[in-house]
Protein backbone atom coordinates (compact mmCIF):
# COMPACT_ATOMS: atom_id res chain seq x y z
CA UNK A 1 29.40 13.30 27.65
CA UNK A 2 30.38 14.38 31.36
CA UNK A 3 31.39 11.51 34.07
CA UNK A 4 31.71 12.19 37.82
CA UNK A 5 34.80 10.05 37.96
CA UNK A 6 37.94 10.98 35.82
CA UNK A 7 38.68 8.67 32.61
CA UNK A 8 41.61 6.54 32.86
CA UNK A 9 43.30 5.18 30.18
CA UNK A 10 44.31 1.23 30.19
CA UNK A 11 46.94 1.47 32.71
CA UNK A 12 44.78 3.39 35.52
CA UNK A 13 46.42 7.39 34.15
CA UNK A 14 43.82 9.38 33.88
CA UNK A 15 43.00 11.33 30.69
CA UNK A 16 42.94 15.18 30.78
CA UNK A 17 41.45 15.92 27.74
CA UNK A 18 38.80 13.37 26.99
CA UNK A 19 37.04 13.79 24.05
CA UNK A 20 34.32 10.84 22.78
CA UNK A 21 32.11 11.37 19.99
CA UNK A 22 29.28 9.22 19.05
CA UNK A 23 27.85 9.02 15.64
CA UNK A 24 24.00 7.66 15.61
CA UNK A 25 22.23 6.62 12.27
CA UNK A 26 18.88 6.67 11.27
CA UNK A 27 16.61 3.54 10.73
CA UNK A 28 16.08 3.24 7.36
CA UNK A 29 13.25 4.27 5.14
CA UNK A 30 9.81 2.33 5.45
CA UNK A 31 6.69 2.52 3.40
CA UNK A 32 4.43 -0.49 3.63
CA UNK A 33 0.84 -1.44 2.78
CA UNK A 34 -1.24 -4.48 3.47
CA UNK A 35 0.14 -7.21 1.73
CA UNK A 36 -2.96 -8.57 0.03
CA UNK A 37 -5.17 -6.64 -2.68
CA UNK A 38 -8.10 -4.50 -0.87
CA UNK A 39 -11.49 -4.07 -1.23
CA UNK A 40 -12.88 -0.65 -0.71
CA UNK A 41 -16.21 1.18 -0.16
CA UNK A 42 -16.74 3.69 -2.33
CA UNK A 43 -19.61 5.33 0.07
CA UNK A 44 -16.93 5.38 3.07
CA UNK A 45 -14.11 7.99 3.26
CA UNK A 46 -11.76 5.56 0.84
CA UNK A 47 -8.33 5.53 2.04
CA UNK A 48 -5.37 3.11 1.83
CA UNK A 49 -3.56 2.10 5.44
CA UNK A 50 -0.29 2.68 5.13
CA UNK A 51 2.80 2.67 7.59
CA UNK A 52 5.90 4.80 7.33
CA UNK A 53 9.16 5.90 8.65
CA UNK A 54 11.21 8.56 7.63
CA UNK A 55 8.99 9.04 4.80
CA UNK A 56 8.12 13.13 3.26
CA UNK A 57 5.99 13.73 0.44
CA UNK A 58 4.09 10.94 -0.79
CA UNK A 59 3.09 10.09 -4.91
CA UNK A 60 0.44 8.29 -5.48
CA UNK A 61 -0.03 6.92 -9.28
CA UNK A 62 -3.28 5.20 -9.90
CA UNK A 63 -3.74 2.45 -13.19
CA UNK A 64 -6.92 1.40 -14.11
CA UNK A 65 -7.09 -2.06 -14.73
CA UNK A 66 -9.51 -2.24 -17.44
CA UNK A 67 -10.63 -5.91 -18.75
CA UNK A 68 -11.92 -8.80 -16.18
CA UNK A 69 -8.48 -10.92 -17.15
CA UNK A 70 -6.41 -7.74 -16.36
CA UNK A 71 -8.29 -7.63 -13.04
CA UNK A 72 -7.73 -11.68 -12.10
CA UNK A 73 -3.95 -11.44 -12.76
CA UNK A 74 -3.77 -8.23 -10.81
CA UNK A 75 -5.85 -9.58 -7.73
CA UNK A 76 -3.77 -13.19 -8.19
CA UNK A 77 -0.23 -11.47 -8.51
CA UNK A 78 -0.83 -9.12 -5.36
CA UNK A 79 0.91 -6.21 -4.21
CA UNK A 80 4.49 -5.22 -5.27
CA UNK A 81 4.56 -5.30 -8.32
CA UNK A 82 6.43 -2.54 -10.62
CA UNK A 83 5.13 -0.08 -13.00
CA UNK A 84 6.18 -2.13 -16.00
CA UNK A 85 4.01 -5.19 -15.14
CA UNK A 86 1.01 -2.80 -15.80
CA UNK A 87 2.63 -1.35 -19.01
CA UNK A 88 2.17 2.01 -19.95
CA UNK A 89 -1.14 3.19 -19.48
CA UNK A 90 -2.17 6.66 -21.31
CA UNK A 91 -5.49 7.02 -18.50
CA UNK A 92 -3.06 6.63 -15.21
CA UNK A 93 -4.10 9.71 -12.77
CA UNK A 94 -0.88 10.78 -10.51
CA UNK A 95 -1.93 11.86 -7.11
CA UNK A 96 0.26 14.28 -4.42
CA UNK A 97 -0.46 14.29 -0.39
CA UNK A 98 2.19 15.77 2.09
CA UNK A 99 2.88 13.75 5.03
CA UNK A 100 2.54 16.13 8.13
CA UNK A 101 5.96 16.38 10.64
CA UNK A 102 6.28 12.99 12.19
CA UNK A 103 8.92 11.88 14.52
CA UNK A 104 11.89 10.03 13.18
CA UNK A 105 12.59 6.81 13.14
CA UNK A 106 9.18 5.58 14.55
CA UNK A 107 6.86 3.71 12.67
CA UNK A 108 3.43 5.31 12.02
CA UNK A 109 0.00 4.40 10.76
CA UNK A 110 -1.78 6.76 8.41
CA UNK A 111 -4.65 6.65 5.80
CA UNK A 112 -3.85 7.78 2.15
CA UNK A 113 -6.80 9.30 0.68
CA UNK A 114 -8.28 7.26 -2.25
CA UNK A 115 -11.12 8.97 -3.45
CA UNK A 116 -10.82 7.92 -7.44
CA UNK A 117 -13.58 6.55 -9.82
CA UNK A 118 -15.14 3.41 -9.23
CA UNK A 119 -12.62 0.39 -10.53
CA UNK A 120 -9.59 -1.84 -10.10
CA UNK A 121 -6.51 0.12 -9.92
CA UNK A 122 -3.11 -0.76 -9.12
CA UNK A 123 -1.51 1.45 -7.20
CA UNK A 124 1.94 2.52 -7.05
CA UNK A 125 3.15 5.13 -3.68
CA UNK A 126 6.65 6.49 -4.04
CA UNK A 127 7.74 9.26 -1.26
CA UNK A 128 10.96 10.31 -0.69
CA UNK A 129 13.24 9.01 2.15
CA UNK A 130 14.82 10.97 4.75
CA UNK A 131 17.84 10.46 7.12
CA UNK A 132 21.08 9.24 7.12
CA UNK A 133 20.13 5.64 6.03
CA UNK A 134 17.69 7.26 3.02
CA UNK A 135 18.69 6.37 -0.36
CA UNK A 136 16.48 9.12 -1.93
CA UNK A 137 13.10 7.33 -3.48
CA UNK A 138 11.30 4.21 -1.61
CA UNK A 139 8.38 2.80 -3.25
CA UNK A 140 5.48 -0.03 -2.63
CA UNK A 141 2.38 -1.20 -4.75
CA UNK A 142 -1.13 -2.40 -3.98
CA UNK A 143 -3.87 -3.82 -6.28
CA UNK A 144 -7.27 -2.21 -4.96
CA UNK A 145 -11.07 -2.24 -6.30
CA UNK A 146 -13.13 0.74 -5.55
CA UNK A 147 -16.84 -0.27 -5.67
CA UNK A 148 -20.42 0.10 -4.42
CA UNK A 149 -21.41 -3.80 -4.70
CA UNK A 150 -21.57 -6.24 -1.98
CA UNK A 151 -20.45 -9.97 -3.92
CA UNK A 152 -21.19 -12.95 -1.56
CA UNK A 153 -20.26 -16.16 -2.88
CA UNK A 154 -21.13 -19.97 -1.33
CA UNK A 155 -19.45 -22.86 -3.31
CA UNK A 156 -20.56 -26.46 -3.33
CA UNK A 157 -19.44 -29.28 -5.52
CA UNK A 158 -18.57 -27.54 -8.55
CA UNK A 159 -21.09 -25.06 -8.15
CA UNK A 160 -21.55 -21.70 -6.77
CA UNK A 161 -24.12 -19.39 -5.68
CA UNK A 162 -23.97 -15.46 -5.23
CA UNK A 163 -25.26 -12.74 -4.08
CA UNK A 164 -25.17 -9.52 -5.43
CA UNK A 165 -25.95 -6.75 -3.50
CA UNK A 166 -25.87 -2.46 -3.72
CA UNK A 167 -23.71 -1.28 -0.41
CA UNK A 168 -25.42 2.04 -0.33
CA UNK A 169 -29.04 0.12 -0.13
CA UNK A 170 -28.54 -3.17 1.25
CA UNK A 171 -30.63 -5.02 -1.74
CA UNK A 172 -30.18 -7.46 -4.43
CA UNK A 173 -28.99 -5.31 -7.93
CA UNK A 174 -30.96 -7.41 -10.46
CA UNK A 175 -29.64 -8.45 -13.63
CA UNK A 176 -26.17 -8.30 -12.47
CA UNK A 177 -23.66 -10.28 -14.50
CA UNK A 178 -21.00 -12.28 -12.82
CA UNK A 179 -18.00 -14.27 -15.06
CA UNK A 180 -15.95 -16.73 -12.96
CA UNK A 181 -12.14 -16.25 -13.74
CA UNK A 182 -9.83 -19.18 -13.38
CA UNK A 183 -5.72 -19.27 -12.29
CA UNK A 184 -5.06 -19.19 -15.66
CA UNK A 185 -6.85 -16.26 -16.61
CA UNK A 186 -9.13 -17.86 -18.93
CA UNK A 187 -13.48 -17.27 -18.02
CA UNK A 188 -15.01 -20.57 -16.56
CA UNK A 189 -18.67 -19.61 -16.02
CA UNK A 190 -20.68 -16.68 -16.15
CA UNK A 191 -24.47 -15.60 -15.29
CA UNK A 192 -27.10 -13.42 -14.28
């Protein structure tokens, strides 16, 4: 720090040896995704938007939600939720991407590859903070469905019509079954 004018103390004297140090900290740690469960193409490049800031490597841990109820809760509960909601899950597949060099302390927008199975998964991204505000691991969770059908739904007093349709192709899949799954996690309707 260099001033054209000399530094005076309090009563006008001014200082010889002036020395001023500033300290700065870093903003802390962010890693967000959207806030609701996501639907995603399975044809298209899949990835999950995600922001950070002073973020490095990022882990990636991928349960398969297996059973329609499963699913419902998931979808109904929606993103942040912890590893032990999900239980221990012996089929979980653990992904690894490095985040390239990105500026600190600004908030960026970047696509996590997703290129699994078709399925529900909940997904759980921990990277490790950096900085002087980093407290070593931040983690977030999202609930997403990987798929190549198209559902369109109309509901009318107590009924409802839908659609099923193949993304790839545009047309109807025949024969498809579709269960209705209430709050409560209980099946309410089904059909072909």
């Amino acid at each position: 720090l260099t001033t054209d004018e000399p530094v005076l103390d309090i009563y006008g004297n001014p200082l010889s040896d002036f020395t001023h140090e500033i300290h700065s900290q870093d903003l802390p740690p962010v890693l967000q995704v959207p806030k609701k469960a996501m639907f995603i193409e399975s044809q298209m490049k899949s990835r999950i938007p995600v922001k950070a800031m002073n973020v490095s490597s990022l882990k990636a841990q991928f349960i398969p939600l297996k059973n329609p109820q499963e699913i419902a809760r998931a979808f109904r509960l929606g993103n942040n939720q912890n590893t032990s909601y999900f239980g221990f899950n012996k089929d979980k597949i653990d992904f690894s991407v490095a985040i390239p060099d990105r500026e600190p302390n600004v908030l960026e927008n970047f696509d996590f590859p997703c290129e699994q199975a078709l399925g529900a998964y909940a997904i759980f991204l921990t990277g490790e903070g950096y900085g002087s505000e980093a407290d070593d691991v931040i983690s977030t969770s999202i609930v997403a469905q990987i798929t190549d059908i198209g559902i369109s739904t109309k509901i009318s007093k107590g009924k409802l019509l839908t659609w099923i349709t193949g993304l790839n192709t545009a047309k109807p899949i025949a024969g498809a079954n579709v269960r209705v799954i209430s709050k409560q996690e209980k099946i309410i309707g089904s059909g072909k």
